[in-house]
PDB file of N, CA and C in Angstrom:
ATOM      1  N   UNK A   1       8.713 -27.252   6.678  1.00  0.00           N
ATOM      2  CA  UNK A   1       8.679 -25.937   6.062  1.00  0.00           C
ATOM      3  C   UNK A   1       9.408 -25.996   4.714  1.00  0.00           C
ATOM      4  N   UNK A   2       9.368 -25.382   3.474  1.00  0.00           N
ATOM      5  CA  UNK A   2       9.543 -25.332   2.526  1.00  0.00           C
ATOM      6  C   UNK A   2      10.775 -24.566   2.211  1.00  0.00           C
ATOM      7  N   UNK A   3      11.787 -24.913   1.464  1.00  0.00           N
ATOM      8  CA  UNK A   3      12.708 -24.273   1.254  1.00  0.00           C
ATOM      9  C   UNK A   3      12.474 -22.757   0.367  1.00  0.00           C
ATOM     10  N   UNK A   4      12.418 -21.328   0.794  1.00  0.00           N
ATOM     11  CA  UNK A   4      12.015 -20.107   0.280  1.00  0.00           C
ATOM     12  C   UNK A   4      13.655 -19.527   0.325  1.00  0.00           C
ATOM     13  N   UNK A   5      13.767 -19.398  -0.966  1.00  0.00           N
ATOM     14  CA  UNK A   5      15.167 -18.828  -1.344  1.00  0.00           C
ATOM     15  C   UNK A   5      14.853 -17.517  -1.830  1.00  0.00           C
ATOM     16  N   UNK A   6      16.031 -16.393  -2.034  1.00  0.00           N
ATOM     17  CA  UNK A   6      15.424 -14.846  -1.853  1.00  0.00           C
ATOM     18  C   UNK A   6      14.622 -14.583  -2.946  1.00  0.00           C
ATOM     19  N   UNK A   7      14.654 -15.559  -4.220  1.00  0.00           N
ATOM     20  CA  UNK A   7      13.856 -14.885  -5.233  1.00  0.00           C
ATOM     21  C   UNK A   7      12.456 -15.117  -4.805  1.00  0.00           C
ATOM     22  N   UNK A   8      12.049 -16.116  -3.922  1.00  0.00           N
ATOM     23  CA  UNK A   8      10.737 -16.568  -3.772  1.00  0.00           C
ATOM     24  C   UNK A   8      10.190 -15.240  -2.462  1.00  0.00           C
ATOM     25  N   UNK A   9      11.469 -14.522  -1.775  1.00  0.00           N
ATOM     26  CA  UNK A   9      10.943 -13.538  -0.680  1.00  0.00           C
ATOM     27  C   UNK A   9      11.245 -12.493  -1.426  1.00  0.00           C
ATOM     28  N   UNK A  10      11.879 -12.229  -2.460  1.00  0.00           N
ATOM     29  CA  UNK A  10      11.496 -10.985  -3.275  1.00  0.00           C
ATOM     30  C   UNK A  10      10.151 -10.579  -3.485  1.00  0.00           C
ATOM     31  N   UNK A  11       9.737 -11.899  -4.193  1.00  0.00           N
ATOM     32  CA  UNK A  11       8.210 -11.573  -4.875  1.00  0.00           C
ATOM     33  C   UNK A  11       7.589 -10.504  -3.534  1.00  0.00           C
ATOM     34  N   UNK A  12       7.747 -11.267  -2.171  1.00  0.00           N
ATOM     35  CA  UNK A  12       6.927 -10.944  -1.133  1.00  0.00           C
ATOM     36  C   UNK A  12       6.693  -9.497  -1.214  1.00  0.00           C
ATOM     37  N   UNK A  13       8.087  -8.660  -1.123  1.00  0.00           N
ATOM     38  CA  UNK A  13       8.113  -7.781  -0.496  1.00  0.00           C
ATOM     39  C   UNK A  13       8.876  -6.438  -2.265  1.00  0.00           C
ATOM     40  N   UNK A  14       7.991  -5.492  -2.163  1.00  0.00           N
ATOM     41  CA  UNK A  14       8.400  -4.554  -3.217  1.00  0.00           C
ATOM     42  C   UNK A  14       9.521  -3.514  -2.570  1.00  0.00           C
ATOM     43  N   UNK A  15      10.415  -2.832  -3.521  1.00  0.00           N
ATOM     44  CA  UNK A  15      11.157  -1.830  -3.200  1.00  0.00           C
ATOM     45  C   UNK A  15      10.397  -0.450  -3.611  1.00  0.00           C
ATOM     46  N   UNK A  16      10.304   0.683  -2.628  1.00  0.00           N
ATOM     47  CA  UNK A  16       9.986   1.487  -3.089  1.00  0.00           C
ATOM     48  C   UNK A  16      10.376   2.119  -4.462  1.00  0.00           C
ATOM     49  N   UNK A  17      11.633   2.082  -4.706  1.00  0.00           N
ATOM     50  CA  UNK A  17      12.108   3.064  -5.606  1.00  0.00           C
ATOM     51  C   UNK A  17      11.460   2.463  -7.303  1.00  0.00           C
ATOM     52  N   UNK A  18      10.565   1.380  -6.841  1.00  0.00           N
ATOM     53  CA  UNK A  18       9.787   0.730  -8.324  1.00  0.00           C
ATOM     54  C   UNK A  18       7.978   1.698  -8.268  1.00  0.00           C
ATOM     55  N   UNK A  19       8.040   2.592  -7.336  1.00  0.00           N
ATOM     56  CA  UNK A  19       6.554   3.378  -7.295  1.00  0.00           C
ATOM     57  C   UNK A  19       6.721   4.832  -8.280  1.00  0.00           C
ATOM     58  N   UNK A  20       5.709   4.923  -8.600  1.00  0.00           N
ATOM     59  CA  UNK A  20       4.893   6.213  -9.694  1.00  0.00           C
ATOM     60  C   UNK A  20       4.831   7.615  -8.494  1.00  0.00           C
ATOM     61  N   UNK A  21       4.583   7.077  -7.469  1.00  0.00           N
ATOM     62  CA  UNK A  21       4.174   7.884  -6.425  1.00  0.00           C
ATOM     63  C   UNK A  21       4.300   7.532  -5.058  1.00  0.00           C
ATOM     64  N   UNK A  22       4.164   8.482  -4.285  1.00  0.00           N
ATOM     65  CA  UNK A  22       4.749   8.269  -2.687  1.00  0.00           C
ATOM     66  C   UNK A  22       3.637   9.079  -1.994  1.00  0.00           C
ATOM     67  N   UNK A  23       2.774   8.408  -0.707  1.00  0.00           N
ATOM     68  CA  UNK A  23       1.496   8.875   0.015  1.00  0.00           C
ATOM     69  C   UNK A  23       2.696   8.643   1.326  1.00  0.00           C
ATOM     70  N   UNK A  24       2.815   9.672   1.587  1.00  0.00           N
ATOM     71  CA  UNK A  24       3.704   9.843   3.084  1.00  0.00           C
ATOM     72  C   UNK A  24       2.618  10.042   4.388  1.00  0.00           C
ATOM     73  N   UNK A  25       2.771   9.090   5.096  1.00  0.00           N
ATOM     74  CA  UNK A  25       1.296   9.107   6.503  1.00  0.00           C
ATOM     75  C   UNK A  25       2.171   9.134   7.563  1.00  0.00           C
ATOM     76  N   UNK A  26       3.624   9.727   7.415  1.00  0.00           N
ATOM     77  CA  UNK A  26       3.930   9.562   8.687  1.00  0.00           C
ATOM     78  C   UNK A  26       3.486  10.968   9.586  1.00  0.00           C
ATOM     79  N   UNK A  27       3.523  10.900  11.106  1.00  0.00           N
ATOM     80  CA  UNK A  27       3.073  11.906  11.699  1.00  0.00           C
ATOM     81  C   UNK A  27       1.383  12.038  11.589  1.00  0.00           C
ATOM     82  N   UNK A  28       0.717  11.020  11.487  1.00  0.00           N
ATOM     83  CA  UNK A  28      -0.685  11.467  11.032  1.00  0.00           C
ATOM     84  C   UNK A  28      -1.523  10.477  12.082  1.00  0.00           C
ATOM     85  N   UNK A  29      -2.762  11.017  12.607  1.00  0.00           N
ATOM     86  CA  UNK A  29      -3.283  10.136  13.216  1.00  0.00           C
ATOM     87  C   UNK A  29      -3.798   9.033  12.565  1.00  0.00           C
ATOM     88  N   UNK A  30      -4.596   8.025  12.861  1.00  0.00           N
ATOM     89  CA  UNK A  30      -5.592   7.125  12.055  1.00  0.00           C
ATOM     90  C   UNK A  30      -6.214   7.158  11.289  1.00  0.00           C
ATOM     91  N   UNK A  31      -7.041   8.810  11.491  1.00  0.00           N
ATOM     92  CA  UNK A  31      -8.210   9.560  10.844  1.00  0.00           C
ATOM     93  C   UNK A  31      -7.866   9.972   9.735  1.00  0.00           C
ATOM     94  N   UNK A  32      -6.662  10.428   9.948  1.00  0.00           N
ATOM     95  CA  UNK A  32      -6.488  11.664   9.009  1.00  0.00           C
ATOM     96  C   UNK A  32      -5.498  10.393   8.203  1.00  0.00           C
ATOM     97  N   UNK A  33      -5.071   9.641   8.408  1.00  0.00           N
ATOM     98  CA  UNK A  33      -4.269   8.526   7.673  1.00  0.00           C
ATOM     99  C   UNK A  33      -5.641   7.906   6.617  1.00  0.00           C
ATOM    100  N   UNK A  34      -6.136   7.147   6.975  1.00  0.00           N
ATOM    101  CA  UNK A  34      -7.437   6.788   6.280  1.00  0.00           C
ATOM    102  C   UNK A  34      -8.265   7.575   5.166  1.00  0.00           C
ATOM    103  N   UNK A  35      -8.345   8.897   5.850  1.00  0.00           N
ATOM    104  CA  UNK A  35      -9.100   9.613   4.722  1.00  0.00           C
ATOM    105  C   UNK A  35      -7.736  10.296   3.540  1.00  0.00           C
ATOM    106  N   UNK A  36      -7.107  10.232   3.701  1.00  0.00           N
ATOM    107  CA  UNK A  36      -5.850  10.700   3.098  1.00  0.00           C
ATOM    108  C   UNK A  36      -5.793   9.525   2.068  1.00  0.00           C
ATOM    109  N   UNK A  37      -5.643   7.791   2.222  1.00  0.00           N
ATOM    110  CA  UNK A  37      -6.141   6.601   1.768  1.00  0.00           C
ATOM    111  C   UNK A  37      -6.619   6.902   0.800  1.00  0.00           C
ATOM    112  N   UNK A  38      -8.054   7.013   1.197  1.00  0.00           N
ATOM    113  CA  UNK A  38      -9.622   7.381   0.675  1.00  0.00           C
ATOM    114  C   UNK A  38      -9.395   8.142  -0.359  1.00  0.00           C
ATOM    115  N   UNK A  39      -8.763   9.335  -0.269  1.00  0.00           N
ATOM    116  CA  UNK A  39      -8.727  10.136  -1.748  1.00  0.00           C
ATOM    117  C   UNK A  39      -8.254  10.309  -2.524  1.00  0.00           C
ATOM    118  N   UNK A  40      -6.608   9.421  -1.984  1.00  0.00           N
ATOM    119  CA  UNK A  40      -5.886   8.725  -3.189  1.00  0.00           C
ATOM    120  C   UNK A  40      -6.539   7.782  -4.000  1.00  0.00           C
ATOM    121  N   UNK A  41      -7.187   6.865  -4.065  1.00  0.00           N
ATOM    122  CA  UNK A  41      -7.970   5.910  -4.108  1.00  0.00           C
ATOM    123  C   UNK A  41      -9.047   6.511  -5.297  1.00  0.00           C
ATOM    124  N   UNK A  42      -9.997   7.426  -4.817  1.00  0.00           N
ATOM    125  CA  UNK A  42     -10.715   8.347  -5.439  1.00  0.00           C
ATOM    126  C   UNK A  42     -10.284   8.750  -6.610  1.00  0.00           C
ATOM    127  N   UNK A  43      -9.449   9.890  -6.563  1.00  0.00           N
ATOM    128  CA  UNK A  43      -8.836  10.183  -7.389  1.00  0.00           C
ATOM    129  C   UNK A  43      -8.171   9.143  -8.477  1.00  0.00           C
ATOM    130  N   UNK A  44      -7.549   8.277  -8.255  1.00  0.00           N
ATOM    131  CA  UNK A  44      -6.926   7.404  -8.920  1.00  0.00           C
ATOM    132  C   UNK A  44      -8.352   6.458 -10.085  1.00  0.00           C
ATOM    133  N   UNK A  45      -9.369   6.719  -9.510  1.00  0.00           N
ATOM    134  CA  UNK A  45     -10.385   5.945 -10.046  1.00  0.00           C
ATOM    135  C   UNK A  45     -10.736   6.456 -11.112  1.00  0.00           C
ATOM    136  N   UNK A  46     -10.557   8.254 -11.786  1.00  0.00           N
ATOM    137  CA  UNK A  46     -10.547   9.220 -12.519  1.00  0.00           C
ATOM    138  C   UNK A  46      -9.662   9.057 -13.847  1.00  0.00           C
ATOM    139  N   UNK A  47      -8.494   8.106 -13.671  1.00  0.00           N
ATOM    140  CA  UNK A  47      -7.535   8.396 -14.070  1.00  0.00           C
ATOM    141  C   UNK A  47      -6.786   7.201 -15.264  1.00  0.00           C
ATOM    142  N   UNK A  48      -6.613   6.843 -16.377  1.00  0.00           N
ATOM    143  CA  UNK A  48      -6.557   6.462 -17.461  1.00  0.00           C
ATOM    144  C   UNK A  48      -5.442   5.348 -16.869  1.00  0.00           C
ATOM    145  N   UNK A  49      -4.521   5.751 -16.622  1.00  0.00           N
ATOM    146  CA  UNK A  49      -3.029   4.687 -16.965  1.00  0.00           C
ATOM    147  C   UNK A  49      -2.657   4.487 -15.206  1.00  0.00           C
ATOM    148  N   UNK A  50      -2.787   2.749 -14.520  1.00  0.00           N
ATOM    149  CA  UNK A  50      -2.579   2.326 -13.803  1.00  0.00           C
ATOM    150  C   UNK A  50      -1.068   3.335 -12.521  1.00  0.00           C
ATOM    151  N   UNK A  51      -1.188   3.014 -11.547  1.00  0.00           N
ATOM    152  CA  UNK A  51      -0.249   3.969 -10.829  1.00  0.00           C
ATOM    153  C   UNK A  51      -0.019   2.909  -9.449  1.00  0.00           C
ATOM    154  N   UNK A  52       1.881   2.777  -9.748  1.00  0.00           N
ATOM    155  CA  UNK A  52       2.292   2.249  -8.391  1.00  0.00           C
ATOM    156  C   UNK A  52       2.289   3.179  -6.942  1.00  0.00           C
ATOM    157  N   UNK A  53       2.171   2.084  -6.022  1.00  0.00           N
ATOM    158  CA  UNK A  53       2.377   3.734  -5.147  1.00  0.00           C
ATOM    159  C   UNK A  53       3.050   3.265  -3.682  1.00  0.00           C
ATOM    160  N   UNK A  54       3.370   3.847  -2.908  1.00  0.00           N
ATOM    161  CA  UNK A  54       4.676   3.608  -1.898  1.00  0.00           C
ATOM    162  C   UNK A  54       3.780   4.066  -0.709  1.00  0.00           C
ATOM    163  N   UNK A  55       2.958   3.853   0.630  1.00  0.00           N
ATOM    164  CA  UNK A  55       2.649   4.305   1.645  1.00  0.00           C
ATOM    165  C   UNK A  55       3.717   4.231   2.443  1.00  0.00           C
ATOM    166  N   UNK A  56       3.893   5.277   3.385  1.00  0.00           N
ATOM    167  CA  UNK A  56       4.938   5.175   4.384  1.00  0.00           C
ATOM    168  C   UNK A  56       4.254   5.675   5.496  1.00  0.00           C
ATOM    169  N   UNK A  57       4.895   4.962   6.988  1.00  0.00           N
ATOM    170  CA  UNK A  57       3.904   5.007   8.110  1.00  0.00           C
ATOM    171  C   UNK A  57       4.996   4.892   9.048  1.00  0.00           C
ATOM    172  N   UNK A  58       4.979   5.488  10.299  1.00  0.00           N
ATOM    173  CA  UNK A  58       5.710   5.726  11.418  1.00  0.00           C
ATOM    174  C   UNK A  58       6.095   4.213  11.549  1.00  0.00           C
ATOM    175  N   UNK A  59       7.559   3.644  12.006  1.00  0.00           N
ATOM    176  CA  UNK A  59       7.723   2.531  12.296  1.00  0.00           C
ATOM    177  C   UNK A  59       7.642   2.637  13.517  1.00  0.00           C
ATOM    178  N   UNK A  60       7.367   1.405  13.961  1.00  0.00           N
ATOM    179  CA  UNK A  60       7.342   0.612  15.746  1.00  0.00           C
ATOM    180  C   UNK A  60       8.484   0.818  16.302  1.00  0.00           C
ATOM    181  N   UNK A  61       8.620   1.695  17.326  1.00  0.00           N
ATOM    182  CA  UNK A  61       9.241   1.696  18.353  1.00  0.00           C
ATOM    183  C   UNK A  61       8.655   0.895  19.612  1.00  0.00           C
ATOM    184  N   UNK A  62      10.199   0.791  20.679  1.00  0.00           N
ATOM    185  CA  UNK A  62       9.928   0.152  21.917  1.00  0.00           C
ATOM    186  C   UNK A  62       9.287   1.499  22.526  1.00  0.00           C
ATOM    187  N   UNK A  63       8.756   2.075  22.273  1.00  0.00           N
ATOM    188  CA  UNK A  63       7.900   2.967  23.120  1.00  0.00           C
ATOM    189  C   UNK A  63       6.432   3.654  22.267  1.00  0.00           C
ATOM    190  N   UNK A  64       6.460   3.554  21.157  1.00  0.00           N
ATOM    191  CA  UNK A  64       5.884   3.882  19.979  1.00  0.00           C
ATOM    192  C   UNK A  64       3.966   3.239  20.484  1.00  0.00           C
ATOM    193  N   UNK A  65       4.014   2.408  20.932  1.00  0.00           N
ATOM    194  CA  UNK A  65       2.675   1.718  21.381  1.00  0.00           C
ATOM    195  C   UNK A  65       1.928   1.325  20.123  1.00  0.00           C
ATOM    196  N   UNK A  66       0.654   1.450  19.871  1.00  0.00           N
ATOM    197  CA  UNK A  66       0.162   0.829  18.759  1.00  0.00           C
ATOM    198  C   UNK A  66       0.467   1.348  17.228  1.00  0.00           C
ATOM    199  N   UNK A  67       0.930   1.048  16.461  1.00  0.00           N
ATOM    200  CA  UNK A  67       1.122   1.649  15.207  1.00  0.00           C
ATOM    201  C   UNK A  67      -0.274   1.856  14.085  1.00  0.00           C
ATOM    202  N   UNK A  68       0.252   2.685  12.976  1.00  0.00           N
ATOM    203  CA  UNK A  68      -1.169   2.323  11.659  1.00  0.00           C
ATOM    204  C   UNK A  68      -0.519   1.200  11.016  1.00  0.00           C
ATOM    205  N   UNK A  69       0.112   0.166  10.998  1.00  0.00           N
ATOM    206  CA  UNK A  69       0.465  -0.536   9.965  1.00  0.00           C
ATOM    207  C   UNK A  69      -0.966  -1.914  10.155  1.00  0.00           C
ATOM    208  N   UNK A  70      -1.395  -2.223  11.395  1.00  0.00           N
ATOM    209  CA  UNK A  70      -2.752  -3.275  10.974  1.00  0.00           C
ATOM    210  C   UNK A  70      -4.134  -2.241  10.427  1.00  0.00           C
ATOM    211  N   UNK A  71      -4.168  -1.213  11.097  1.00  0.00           N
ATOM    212  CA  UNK A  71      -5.494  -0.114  10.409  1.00  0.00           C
ATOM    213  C   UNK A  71      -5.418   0.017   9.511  1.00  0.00           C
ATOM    214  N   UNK A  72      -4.243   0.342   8.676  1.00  0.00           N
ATOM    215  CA  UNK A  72      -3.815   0.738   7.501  1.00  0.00           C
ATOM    216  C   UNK A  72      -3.993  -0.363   6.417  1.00  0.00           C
ATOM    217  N   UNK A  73      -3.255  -1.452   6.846  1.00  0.00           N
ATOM    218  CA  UNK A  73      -3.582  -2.748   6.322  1.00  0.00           C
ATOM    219  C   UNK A  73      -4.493  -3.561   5.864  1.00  0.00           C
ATOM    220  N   UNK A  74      -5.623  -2.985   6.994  1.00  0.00           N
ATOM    221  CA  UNK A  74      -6.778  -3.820   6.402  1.00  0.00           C
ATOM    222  C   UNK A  74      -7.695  -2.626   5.741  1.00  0.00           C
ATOM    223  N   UNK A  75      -7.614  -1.316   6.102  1.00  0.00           N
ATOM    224  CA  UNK A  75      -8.246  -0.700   5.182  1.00  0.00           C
ATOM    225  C   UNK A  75      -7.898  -1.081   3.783  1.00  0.00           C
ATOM    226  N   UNK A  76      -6.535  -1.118   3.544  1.00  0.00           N
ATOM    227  CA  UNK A  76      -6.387  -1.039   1.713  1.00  0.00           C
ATOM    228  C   UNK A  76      -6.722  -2.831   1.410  1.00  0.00           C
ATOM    229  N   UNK A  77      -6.577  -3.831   2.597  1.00  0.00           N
ATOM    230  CA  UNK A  77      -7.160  -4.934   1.949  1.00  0.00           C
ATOM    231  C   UNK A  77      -8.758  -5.082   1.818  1.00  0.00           C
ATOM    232  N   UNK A  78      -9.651  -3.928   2.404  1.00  0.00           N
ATOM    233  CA  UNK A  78     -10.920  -3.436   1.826  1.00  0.00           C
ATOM    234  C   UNK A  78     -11.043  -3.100   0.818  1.00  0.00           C
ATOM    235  N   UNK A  79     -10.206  -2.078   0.576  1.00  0.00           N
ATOM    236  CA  UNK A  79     -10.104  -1.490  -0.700  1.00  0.00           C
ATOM    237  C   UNK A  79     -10.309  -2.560  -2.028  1.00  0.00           C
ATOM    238  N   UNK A  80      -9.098  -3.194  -1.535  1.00  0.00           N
ATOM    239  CA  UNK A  80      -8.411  -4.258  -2.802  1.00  0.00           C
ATOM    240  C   UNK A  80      -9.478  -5.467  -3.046  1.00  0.00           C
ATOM    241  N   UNK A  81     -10.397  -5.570  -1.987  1.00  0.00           N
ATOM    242  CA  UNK A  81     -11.486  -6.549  -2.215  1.00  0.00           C
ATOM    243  C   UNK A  81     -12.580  -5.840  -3.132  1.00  0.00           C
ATOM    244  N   UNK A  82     -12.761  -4.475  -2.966  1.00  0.00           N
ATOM    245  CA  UNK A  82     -13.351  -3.598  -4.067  1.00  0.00           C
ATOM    246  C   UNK A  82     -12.993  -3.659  -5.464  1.00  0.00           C
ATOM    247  N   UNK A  83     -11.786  -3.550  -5.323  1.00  0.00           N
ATOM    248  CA  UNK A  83     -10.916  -3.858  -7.079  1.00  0.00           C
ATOM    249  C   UNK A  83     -10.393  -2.756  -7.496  1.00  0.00           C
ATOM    250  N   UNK A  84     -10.503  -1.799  -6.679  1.00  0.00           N
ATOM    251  CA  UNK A  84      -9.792  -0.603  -6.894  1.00  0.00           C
ATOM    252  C   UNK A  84      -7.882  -0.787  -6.124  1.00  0.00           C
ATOM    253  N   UNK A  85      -7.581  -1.696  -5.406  1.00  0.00           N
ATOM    254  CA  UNK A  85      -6.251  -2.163  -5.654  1.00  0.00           C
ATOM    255  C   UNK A  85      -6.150  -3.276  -6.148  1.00  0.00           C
ATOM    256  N   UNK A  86      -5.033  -3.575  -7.002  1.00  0.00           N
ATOM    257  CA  UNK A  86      -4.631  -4.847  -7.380  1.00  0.00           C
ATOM    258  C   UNK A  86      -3.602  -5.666  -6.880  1.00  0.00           C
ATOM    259  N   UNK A  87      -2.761  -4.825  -6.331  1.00  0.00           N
ATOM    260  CA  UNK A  87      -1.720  -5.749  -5.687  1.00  0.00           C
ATOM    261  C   UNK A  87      -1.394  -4.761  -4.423  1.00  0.00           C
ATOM    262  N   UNK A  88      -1.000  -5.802  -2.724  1.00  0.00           N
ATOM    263  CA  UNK A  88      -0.986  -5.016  -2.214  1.00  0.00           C
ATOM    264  C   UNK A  88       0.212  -5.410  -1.090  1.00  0.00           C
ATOM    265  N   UNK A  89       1.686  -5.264  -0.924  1.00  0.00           N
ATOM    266  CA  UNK A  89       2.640  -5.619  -0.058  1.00  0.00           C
ATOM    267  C   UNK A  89       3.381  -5.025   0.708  1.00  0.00           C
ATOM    268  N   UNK A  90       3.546  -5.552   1.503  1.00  0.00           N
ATOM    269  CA  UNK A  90       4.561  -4.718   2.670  1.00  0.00           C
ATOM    270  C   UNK A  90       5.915  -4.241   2.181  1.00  0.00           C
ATOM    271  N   UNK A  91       6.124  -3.168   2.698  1.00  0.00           N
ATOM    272  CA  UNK A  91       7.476  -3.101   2.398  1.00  0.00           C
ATOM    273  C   UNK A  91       8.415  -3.715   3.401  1.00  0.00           C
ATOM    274  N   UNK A  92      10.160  -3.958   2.223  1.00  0.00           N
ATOM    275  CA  UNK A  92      10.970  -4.614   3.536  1.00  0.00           C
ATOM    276  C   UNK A  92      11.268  -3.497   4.392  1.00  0.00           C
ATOM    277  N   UNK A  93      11.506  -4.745   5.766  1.00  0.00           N
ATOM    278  CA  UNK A  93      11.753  -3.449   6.520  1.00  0.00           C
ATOM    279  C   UNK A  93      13.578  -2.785   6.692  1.00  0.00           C
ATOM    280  N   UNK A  94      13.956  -2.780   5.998  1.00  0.00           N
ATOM    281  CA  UNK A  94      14.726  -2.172   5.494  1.00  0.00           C
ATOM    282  C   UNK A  94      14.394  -1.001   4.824  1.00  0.00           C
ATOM    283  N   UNK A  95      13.227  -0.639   4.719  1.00  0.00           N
ATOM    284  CA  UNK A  95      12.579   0.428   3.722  1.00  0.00           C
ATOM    285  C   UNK A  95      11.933   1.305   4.696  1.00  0.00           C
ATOM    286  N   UNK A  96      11.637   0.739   5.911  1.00  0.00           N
ATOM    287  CA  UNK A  96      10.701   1.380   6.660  1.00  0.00           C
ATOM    288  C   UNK A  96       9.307   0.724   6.576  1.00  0.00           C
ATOM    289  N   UNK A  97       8.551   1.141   7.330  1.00  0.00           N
ATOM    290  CA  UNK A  97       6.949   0.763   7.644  1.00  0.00           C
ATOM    291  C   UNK A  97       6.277   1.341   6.468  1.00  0.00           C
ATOM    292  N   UNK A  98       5.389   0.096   6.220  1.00  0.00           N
ATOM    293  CA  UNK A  98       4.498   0.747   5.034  1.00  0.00           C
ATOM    294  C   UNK A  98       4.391  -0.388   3.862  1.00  0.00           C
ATOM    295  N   UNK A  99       3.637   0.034   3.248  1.00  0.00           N
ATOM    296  CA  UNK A  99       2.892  -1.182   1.714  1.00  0.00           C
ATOM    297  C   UNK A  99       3.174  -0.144   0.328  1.00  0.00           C
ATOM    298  N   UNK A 100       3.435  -1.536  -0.545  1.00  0.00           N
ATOM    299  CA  UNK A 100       3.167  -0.847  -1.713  1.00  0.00           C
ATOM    300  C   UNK A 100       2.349  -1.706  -1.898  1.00  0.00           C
ATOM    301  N   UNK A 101       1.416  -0.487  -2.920  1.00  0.00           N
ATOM    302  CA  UNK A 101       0.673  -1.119  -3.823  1.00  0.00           C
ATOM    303  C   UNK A 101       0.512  -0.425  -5.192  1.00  0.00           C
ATOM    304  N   UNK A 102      -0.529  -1.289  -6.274  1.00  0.00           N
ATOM    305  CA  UNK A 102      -1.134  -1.336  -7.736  1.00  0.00           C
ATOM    306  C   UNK A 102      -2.231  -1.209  -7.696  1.00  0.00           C
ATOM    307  N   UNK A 103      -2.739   0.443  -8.126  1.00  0.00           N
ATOM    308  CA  UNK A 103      -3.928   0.605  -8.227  1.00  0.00           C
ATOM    309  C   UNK A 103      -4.569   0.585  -9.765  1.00  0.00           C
ATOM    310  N   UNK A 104      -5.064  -0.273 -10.623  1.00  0.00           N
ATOM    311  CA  UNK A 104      -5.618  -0.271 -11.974  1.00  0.00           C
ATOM    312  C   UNK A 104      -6.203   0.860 -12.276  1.00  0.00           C
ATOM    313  N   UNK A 105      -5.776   1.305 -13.638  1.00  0.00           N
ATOM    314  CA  UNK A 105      -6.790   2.282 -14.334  1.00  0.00           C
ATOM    315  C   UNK A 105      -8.263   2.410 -14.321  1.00  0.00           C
ATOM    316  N   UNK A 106      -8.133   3.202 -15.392  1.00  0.00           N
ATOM    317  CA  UNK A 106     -10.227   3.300 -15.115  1.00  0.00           C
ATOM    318  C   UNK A 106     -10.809   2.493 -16.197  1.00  0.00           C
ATOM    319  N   UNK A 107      -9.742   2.427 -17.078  1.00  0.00           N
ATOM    320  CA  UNK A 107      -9.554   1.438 -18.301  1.00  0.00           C
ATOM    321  C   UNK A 107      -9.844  -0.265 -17.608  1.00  0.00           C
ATOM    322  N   UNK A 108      -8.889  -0.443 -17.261  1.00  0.00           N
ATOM    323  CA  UNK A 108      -8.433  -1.911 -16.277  1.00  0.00           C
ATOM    324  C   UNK A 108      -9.248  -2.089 -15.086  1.00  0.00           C
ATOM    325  N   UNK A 109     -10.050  -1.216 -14.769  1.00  0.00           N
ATOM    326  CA  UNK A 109     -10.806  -1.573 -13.587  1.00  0.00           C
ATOM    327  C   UNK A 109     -12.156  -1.802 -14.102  1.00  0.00           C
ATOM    328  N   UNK A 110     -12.816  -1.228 -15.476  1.00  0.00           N
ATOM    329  CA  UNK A 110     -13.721  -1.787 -16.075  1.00  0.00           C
ATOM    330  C   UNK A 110     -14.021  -2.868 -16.470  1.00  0.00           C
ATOM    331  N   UNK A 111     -13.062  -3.644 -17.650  1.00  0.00           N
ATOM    332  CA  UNK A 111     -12.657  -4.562 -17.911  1.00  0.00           C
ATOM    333  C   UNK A 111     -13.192  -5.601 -16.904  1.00  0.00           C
ATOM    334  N   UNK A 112     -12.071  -5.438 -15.634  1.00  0.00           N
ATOM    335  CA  UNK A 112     -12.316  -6.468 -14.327  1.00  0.00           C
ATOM    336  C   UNK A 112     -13.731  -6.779 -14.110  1.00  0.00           C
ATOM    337  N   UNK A 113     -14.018  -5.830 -14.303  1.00  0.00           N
ATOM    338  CA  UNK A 113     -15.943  -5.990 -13.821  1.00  0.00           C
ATOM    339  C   UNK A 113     -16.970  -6.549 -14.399  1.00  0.00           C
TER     340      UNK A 113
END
């Protein structure tokens, strides 16, 4: 195994307090988590100048049973295969459950294409 010293597990993992914006999903079912996703996403596609953003999601409890953090997960790594995210990481968990991500402008998402 490779020696990973904290600057190399920094990269991994973002701090919230570096986001534009905050999509709070806690308390929400799957459904309503997803389409909530969906229209951030949307919206953001409208919109000129790139935007960080902070998801937050109920953490795992020993009683908690299945969480949104894999639903959630692979929806926005759908997304991000679209090109409407650009970067997409967990937060530490020190932060709580949840990803940040980099969604490109409408400027920057042209370009890409």
């Amino acid at each position: 195994m490779s020696d990973l010293d904290e600057r190399h597990l920094r990269r991994l993992f973002a701090r919230s307090g570096d986001a534009d914006y905050e999509l709070d999903l806690t308390g929400l079912d799957q459904a309503h988590a997803l389409a909530s996703i969906e229209r951030m996403v949307e919206r953001q596609r409208f919109r000129d100048e790139p935007r960080e953003v902070v998801i937050r999601l109920d953490p795992a409890t020993a009683t908690s049973g299945e969480t949104l953090f894999q639903p959630v997960g692979r929806a926005l790594l759908a997304i991000m295969k679209q090109g409407h995210i650009s970067t997409c990481r967990p937060l530490p968990v020190t932060e709580g459950a949840g990803f940040y991500i980099e969604m490109p402008g409408k400027g920057e998402a042209e370009e890409d294409a």
